[in-house]
C-alpha atoms as a PDB file:
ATOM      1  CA  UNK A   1      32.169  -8.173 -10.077  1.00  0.00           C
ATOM      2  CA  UNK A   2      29.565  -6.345 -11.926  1.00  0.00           C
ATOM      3  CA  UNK A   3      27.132  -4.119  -9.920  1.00  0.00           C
ATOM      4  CA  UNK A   4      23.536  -3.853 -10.594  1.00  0.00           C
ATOM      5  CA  UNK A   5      21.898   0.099 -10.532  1.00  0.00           C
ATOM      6  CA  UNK A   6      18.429  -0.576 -12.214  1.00  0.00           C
ATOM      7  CA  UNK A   7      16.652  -2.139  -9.358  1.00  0.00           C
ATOM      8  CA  UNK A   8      13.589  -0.378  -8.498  1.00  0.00           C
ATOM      9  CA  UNK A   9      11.839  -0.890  -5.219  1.00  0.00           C
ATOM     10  CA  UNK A  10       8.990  -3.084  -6.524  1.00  0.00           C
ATOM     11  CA  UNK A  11      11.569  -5.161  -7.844  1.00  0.00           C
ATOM     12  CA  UNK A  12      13.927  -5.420  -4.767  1.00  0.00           C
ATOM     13  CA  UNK A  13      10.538  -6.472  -2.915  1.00  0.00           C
ATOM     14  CA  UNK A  14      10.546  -9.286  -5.267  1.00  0.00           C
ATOM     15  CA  UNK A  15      13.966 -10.557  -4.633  1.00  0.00           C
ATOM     16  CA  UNK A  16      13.346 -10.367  -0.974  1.00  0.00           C
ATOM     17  CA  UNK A  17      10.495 -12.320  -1.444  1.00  0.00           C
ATOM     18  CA  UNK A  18      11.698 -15.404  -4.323  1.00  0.00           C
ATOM     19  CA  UNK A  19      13.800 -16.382  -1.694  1.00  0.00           C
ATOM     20  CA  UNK A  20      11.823 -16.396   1.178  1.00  0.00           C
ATOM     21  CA  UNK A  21      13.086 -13.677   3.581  1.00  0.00           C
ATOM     22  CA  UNK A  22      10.698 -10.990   5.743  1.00  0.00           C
ATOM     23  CA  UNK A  23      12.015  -7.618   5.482  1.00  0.00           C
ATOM     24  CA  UNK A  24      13.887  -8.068   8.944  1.00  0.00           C
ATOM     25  CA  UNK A  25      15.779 -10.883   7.936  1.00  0.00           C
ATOM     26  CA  UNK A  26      16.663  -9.535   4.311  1.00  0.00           C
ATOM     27  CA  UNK A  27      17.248  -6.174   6.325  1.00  0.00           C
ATOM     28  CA  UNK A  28      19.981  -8.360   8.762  1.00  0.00           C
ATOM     29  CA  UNK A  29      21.683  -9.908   5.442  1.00  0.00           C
ATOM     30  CA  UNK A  30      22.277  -6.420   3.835  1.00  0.00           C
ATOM     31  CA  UNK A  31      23.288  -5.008   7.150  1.00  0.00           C
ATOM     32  CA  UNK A  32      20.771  -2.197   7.721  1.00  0.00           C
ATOM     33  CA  UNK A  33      17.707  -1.539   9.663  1.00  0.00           C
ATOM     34  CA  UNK A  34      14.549  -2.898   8.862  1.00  0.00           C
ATOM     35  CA  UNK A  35      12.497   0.614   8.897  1.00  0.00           C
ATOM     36  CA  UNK A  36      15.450   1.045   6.353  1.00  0.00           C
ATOM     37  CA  UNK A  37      14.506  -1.770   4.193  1.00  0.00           C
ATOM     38  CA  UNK A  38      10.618  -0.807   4.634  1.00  0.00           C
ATOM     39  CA  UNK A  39      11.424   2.861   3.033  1.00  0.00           C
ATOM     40  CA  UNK A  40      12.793   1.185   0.080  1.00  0.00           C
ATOM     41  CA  UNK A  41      10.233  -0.956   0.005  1.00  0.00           C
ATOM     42  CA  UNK A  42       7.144   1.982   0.245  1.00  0.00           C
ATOM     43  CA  UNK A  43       9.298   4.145  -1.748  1.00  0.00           C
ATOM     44  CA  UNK A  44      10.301   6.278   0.559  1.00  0.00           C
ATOM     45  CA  UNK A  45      13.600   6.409   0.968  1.00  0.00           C
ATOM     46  CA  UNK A  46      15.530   6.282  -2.694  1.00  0.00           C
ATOM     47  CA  UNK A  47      17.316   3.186  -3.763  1.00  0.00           C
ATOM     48  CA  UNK A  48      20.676   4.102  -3.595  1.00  0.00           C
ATOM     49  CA  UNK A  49      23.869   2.593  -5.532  1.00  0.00           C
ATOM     50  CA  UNK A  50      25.404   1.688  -2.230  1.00  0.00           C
ATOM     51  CA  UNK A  51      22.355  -0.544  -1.126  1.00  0.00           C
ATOM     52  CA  UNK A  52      22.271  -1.863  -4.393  1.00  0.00           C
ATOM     53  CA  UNK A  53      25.997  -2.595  -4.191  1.00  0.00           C
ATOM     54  CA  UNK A  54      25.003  -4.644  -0.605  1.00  0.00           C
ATOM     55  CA  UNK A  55      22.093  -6.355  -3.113  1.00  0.00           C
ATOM     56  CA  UNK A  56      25.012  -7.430  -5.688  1.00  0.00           C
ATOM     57  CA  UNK A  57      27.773  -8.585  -2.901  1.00  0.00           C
ATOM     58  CA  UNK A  58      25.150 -10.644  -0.462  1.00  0.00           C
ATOM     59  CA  UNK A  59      22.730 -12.175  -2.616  1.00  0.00           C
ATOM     60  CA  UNK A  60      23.453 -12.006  -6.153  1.00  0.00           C
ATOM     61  CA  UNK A  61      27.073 -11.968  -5.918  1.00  0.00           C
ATOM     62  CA  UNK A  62      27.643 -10.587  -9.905  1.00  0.00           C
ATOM     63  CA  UNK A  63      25.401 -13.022 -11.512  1.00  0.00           C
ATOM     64  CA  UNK A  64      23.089 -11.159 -13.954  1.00  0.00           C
ATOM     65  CA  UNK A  65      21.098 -14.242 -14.373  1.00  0.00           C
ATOM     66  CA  UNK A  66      20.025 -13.532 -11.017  1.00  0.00           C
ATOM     67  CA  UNK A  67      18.975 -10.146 -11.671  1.00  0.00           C
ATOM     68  CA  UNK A  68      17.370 -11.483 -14.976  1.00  0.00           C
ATOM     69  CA  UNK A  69      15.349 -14.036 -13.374  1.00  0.00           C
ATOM     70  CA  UNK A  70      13.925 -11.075 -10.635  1.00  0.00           C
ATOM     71  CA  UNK A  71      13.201  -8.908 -13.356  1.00  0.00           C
ATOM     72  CA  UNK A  72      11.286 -11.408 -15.312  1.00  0.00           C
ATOM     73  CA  UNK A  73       9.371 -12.674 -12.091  1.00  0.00           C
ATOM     74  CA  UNK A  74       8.131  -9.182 -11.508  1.00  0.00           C
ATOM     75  CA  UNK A  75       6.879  -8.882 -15.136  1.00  0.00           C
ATOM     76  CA  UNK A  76       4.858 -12.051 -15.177  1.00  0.00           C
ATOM     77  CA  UNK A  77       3.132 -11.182 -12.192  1.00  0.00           C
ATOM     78  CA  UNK A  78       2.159  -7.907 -13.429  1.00  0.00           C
ATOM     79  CA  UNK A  79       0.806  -9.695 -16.656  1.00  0.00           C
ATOM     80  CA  UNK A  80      -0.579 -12.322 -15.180  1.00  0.00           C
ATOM     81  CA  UNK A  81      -2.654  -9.870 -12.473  1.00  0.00           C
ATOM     82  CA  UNK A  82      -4.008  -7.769 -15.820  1.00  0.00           C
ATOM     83  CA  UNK A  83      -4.907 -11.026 -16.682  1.00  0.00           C
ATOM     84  CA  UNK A  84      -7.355 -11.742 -13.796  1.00  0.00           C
ATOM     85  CA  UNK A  85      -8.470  -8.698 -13.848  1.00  0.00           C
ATOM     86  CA  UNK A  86      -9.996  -9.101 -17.097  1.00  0.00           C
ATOM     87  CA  UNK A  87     -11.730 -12.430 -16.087  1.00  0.00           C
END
């Protein structure tokens, strides 16, 4: 099973939220606390390779098209917000 390390904490926001969980829930699925979850969130606590390891084994389980489709996500809604801030 490949493991993902190049998840930064914007983008780990987005995962949480394409598929619908609140940071308690998503916190509860990786096994960790939820002021946890917020830290990596706010960028306060670093995103480690182990939490990204619990990313990779309970929710994307390997499949880099998953990790493809988050990445993309978060770079069409930064695009699209320059976007509206130009209108």
């Amino acid at each position: 099973m490949q493991t993902i390390y190049d998840f930064t904490a914007k983008e780990i926001t987005q995962l949480r939220k394409a598929i619908g969980f609140q940071q308690p829930e998503f916190a509860k699925l990786l096994s960790i606390s939820t002021i946890y979850q917020k830290n990596i969130e706010y960028g306060k606590n670093r995103v480690s390779n182990a939490y990204l390891k619990r990313i990779d084994v309970n929710i994307t389980q390997g499949k880099s098209e998953y990790i493809s489709a988050v990445k993309f996500l978060v770079e069409e809604s930064d695009r699209l917000k320059q976007v509206l801030s130009c209108l």
